[in-house]
PDB file of N, CA and C in Angstrom:
ATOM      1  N   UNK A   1      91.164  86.792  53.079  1.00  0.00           N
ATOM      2  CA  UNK A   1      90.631  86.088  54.223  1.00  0.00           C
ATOM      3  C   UNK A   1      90.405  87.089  55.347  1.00  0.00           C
ATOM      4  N   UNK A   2      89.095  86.820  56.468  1.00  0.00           N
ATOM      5  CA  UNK A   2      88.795  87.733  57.181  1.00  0.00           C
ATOM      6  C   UNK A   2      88.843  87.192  58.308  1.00  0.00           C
ATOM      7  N   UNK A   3      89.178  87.555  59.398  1.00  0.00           N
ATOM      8  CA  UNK A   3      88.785  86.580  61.040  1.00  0.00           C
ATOM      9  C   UNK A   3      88.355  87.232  61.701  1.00  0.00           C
ATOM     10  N   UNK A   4      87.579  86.833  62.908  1.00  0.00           N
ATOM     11  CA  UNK A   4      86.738  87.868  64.275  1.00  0.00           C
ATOM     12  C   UNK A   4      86.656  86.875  64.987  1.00  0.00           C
ATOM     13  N   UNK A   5      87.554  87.518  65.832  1.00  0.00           N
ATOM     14  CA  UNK A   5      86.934  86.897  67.092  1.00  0.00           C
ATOM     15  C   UNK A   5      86.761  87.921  68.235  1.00  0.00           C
ATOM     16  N   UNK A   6      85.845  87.797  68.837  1.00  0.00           N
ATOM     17  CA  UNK A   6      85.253  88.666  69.777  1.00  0.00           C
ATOM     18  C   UNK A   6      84.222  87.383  70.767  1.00  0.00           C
ATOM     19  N   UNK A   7      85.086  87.585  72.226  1.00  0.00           N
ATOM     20  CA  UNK A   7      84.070  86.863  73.085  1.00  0.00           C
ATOM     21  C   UNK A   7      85.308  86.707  74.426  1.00  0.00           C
ATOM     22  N   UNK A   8      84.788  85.570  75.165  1.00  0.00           N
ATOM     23  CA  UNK A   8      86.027  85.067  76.037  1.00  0.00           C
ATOM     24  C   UNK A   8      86.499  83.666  75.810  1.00  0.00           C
ATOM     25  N   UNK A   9      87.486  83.623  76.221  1.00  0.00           N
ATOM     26  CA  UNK A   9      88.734  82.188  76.007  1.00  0.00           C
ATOM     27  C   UNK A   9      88.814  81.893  77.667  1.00  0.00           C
ATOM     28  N   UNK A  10      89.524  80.522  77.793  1.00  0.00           N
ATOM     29  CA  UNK A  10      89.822  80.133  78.451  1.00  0.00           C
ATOM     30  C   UNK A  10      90.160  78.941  78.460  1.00  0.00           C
ATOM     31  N   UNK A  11      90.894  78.555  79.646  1.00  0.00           N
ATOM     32  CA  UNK A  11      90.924  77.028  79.935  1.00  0.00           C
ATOM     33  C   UNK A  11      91.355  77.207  81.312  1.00  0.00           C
ATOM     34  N   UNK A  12      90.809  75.915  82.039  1.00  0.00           N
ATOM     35  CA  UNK A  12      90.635  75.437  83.465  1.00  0.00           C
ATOM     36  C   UNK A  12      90.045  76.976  84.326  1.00  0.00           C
ATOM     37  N   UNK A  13      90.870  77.816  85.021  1.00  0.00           N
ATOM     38  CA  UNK A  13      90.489  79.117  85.865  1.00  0.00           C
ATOM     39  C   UNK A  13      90.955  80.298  84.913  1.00  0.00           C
ATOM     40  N   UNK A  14      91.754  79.882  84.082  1.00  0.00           N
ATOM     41  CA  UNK A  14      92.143  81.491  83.599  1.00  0.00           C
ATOM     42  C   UNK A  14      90.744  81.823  82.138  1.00  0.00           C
ATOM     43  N   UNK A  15      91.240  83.014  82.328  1.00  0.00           N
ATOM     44  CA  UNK A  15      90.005  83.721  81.419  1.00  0.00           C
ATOM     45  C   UNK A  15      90.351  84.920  80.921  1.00  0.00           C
ATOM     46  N   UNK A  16      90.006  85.138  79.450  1.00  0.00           N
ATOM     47  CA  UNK A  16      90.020  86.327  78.966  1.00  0.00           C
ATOM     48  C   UNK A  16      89.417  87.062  77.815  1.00  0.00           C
ATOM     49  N   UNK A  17      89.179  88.425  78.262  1.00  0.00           N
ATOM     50  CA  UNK A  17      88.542  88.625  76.927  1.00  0.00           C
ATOM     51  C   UNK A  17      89.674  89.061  75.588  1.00  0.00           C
ATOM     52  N   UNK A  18      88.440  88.558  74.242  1.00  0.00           N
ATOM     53  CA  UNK A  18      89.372  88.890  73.136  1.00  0.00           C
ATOM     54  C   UNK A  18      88.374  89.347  72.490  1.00  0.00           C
ATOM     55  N   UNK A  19      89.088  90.817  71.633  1.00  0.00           N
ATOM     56  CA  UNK A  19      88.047  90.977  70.746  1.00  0.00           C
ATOM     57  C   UNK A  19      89.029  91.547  69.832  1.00  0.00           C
ATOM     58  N   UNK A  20      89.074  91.250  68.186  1.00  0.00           N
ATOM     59  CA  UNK A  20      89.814  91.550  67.153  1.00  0.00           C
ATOM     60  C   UNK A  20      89.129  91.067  65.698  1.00  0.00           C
ATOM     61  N   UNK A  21      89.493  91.383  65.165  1.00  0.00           N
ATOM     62  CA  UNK A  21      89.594  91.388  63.377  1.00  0.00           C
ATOM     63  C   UNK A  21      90.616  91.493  62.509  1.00  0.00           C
ATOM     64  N   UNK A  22      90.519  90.889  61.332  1.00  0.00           N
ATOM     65  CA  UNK A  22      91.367  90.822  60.916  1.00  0.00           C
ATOM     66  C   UNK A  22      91.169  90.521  59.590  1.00  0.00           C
ATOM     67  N   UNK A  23      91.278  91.621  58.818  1.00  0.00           N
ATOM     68  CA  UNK A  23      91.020  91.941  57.287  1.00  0.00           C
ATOM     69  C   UNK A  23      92.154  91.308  56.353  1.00  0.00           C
ATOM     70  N   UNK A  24      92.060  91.211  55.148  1.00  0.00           N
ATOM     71  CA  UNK A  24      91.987  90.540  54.254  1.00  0.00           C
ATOM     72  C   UNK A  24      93.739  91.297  54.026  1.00  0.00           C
ATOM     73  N   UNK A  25      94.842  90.848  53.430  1.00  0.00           N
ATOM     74  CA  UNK A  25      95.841  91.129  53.592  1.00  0.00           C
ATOM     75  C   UNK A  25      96.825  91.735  54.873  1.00  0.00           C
ATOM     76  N   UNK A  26      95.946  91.909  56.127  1.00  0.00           N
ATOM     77  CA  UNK A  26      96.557  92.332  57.253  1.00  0.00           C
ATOM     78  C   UNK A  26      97.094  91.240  57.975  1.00  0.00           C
ATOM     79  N   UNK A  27      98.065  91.393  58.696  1.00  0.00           N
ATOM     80  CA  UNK A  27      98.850  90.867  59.373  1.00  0.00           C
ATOM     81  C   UNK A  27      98.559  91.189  61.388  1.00  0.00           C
ATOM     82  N   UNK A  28      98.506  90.056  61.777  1.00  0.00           N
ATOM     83  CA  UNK A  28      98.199  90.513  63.009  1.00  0.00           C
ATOM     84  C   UNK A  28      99.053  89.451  63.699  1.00  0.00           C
ATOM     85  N   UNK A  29      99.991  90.202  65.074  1.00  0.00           N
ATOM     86  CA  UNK A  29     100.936  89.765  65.849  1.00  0.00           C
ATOM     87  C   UNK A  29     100.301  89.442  67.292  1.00  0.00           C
ATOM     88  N   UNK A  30     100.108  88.154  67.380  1.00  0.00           N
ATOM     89  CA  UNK A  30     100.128  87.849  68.815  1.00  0.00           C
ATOM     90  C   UNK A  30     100.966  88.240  70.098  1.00  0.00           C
ATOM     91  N   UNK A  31     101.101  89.358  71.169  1.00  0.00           N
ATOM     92  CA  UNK A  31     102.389  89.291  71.878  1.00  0.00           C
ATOM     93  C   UNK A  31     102.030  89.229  73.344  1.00  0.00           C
ATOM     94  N   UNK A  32     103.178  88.902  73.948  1.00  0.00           N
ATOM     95  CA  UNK A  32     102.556  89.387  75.233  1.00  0.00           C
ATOM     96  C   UNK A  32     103.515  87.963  76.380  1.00  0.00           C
ATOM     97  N   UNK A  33     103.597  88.411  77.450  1.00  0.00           N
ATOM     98  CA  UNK A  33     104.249  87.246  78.413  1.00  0.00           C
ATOM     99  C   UNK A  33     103.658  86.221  78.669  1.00  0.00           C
ATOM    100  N   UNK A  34     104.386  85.502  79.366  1.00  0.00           N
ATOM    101  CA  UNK A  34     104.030  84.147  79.752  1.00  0.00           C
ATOM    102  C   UNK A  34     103.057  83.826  80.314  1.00  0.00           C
ATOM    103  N   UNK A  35     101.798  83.015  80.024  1.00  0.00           N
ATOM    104  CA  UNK A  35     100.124  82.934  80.825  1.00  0.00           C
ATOM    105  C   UNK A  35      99.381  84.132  80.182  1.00  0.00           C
ATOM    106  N   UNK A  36      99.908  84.641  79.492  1.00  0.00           N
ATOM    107  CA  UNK A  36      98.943  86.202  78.781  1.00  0.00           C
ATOM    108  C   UNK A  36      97.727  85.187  77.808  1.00  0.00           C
ATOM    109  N   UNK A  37      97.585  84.164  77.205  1.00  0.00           N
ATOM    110  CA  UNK A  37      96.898  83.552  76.151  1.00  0.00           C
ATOM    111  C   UNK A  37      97.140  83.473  75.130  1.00  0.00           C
ATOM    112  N   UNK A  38      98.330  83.503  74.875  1.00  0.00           N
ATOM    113  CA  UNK A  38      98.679  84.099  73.763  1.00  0.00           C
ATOM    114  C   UNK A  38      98.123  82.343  72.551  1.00  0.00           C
ATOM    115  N   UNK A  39      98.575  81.673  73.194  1.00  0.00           N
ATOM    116  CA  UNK A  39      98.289  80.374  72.658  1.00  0.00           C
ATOM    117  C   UNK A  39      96.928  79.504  72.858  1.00  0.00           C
ATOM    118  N   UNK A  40      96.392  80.198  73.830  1.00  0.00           N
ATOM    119  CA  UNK A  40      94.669  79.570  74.359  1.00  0.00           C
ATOM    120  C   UNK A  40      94.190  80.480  72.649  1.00  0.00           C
ATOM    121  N   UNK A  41      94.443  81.965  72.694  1.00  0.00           N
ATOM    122  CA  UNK A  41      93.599  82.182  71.463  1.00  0.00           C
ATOM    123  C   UNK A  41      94.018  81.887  69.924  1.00  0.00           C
ATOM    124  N   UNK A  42      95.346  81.301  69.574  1.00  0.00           N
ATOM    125  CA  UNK A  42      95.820  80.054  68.859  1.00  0.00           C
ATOM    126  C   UNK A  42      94.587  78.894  68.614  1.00  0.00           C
ATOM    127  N   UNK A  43      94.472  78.104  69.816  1.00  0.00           N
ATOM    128  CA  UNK A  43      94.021  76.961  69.925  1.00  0.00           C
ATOM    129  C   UNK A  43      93.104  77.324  69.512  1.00  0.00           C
ATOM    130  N   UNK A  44      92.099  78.538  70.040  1.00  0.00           N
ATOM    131  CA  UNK A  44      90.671  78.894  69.843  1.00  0.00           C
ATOM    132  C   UNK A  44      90.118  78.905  68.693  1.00  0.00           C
ATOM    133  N   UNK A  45      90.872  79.589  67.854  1.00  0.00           N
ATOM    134  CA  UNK A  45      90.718  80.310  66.217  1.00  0.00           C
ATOM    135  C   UNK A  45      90.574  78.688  65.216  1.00  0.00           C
ATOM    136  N   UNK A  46      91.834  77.491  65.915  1.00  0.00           N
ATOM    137  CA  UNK A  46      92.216  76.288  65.253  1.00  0.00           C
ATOM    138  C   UNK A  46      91.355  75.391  65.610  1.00  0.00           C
ATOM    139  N   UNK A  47      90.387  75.732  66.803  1.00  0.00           N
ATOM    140  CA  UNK A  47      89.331  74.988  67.343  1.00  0.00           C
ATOM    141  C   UNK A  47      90.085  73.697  68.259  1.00  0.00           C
ATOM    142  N   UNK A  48      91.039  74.253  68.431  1.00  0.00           N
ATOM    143  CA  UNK A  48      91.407  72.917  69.747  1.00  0.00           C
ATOM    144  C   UNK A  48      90.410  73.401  70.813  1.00  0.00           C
ATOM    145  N   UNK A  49      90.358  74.540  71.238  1.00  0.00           N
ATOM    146  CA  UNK A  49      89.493  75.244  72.467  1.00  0.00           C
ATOM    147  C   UNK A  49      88.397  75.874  71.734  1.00  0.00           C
ATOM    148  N   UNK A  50      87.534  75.732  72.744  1.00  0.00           N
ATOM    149  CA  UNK A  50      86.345  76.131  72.325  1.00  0.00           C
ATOM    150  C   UNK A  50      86.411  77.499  72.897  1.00  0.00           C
ATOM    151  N   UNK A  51      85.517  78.556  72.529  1.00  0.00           N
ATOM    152  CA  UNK A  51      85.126  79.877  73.126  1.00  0.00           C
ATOM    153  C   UNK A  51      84.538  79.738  74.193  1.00  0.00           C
ATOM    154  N   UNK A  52      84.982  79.853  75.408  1.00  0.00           N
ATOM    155  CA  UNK A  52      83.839  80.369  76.809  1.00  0.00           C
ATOM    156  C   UNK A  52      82.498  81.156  76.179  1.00  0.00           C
ATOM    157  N   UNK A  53      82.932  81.875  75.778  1.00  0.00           N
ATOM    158  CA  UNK A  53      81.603  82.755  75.272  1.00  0.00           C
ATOM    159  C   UNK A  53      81.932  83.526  73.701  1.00  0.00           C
ATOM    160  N   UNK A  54      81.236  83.815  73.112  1.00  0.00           N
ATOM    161  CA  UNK A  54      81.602  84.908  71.919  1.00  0.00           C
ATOM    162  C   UNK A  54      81.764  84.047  70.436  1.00  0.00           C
ATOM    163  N   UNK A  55      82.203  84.241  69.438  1.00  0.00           N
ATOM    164  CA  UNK A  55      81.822  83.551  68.416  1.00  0.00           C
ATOM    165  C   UNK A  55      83.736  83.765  67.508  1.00  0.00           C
ATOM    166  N   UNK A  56      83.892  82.622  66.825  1.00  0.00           N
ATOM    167  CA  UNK A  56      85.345  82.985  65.835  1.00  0.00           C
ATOM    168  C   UNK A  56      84.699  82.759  64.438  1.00  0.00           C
ATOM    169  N   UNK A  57      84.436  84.086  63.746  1.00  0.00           N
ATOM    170  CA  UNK A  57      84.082  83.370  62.029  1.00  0.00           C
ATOM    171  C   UNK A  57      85.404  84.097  61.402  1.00  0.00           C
ATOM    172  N   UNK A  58      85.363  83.461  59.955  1.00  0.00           N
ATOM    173  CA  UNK A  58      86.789  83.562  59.404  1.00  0.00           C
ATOM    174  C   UNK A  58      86.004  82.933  57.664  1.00  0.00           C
ATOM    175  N   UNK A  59      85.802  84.374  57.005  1.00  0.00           N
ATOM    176  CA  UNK A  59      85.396  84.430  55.589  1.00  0.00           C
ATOM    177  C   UNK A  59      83.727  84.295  55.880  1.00  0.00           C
ATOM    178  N   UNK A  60      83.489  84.780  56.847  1.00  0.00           N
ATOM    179  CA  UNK A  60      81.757  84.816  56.903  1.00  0.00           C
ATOM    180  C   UNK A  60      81.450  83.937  57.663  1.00  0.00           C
ATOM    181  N   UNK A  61      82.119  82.324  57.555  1.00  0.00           N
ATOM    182  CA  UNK A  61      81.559  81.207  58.343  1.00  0.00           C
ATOM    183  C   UNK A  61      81.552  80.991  59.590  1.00  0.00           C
ATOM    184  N   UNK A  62      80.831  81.001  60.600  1.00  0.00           N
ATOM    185  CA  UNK A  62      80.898  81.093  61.778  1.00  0.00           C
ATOM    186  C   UNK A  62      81.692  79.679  61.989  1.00  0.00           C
ATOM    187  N   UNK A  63      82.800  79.280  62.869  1.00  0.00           N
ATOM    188  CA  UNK A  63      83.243  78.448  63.114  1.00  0.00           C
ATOM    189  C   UNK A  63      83.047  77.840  64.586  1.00  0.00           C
ATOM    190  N   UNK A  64      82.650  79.062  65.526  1.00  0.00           N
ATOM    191  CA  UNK A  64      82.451  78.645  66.632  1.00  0.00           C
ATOM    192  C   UNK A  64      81.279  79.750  67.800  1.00  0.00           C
ATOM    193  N   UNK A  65      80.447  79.248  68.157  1.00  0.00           N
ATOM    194  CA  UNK A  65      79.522  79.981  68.930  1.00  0.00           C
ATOM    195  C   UNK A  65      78.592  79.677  69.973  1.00  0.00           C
ATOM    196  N   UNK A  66      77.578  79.872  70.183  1.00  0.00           N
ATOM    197  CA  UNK A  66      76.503  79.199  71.256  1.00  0.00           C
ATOM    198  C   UNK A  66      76.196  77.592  70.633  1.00  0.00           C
ATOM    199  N   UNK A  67      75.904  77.902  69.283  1.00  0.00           N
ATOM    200  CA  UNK A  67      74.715  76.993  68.947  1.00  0.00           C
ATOM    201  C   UNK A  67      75.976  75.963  67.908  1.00  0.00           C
ATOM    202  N   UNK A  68      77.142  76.648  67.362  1.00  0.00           N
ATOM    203  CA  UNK A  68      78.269  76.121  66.163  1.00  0.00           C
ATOM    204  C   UNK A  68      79.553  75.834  66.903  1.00  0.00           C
ATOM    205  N   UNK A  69      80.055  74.441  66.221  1.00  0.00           N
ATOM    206  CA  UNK A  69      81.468  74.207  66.156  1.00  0.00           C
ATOM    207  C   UNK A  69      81.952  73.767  64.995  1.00  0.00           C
ATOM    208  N   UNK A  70      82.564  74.144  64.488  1.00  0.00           N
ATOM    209  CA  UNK A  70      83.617  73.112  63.254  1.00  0.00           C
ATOM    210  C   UNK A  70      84.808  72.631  64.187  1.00  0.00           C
ATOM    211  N   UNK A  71      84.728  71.251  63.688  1.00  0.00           N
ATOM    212  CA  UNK A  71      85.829  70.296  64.473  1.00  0.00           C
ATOM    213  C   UNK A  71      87.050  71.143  63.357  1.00  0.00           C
ATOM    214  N   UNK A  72      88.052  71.048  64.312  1.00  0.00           N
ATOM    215  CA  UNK A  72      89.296  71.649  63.910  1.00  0.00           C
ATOM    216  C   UNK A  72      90.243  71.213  62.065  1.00  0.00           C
ATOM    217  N   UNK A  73      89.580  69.589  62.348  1.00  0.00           N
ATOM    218  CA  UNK A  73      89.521  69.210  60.843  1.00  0.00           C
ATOM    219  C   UNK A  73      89.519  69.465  59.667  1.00  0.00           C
ATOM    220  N   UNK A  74      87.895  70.602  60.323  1.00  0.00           N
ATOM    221  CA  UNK A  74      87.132  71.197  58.836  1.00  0.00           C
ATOM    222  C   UNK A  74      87.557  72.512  58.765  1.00  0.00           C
ATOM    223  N   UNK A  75      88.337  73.324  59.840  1.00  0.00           N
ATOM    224  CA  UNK A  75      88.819  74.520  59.531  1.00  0.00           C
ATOM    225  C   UNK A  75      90.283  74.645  58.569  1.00  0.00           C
ATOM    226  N   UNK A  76      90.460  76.238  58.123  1.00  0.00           N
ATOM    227  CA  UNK A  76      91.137  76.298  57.273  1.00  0.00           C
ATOM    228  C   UNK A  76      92.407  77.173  58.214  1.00  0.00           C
ATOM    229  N   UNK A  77      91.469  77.050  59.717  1.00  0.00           N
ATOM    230  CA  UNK A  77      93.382  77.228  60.253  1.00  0.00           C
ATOM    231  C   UNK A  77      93.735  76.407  61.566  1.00  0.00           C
ATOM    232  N   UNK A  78      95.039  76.331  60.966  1.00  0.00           N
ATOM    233  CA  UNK A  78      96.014  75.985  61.655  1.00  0.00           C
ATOM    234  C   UNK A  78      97.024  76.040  62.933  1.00  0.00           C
ATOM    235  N   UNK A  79      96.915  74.949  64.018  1.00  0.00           N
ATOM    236  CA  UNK A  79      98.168  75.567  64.722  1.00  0.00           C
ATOM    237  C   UNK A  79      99.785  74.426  64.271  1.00  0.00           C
ATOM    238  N   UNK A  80     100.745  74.972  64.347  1.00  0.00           N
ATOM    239  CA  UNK A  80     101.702  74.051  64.395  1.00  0.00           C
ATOM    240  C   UNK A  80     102.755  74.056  65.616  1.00  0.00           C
ATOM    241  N   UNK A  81     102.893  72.759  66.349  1.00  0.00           N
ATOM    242  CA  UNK A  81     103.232  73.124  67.518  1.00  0.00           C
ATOM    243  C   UNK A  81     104.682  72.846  67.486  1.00  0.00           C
ATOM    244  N   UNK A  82     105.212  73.876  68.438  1.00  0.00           N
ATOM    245  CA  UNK A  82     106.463  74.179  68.759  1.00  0.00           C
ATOM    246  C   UNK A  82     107.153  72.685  69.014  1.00  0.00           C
ATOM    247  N   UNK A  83     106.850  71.496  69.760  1.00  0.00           N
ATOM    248  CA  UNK A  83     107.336  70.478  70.012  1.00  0.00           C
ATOM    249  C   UNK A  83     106.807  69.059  69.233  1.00  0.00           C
ATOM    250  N   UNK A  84     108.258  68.921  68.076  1.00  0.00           N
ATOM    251  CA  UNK A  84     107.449  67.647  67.670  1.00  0.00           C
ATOM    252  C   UNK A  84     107.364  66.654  67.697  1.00  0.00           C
ATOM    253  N   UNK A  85     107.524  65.909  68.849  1.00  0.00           N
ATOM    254  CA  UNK A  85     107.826  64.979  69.327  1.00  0.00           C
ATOM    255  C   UNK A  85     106.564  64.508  70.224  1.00  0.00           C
ATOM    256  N   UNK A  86     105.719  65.115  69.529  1.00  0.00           N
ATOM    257  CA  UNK A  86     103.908  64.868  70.516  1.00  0.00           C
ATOM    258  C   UNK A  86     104.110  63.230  70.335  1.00  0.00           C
ATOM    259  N   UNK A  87     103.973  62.434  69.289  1.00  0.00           N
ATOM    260  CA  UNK A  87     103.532  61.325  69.153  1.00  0.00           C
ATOM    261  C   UNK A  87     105.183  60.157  69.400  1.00  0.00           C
ATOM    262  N   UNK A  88     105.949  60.743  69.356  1.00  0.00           N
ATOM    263  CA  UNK A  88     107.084  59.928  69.043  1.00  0.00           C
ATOM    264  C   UNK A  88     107.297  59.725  70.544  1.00  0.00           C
ATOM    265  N   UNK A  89     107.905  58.299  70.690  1.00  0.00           N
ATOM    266  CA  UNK A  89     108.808  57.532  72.069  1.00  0.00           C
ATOM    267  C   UNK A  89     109.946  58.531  72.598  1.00  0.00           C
ATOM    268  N   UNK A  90     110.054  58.514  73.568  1.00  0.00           N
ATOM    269  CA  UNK A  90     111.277  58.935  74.403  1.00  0.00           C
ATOM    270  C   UNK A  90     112.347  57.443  74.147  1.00  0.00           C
ATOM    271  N   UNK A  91     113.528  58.080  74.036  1.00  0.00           N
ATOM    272  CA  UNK A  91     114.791  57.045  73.331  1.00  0.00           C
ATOM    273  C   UNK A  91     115.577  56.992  74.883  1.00  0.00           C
TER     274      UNK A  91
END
């Protein structure tokens, strides 16, 4: 499996650029402090967020760009979130 993303992210005022790849048995580590994006470019790749600008393909298929989106549905990645209690009642 291959990924690229190269463009900018964001949500509400913050903004940033990303540009990376990511070849076929490599391993790539998200790091960085708190408000860095570390999770806007998560969302991005999983299609919760869309790209401000720039394109995410992953095995050739463009998933997201000017003119493309795949709803997060049809992609083959994933986020899983830290809190799981999204849908469940407070007791």
């Amino acid at each position: 499996m291959t990924l690229s993303v190269n463009g900018e992210i964001g949500r509400g005022t913050f903004r940033r650029r990303v540009d990376f790849s990511v070849g076929a048995g490599e391993v790539l580590g998200v790091v960085g402090p708190n408000g860095a994006g570390k999770s806007t470019v998560l969302h991005t790749v999983a299609g919760i967020e869309r790209m401000v600008s720039g394109s995410v393909v992953l095995d050739g298929l463009v998933l997201d760009d000017e003119t493309t989106f795949v709803e997060p549905q049809h992609r083959r990645a994933v986020v899983v979130f830290q809190d799981i209690r999204l849908d469940r009642k407070s007791t």
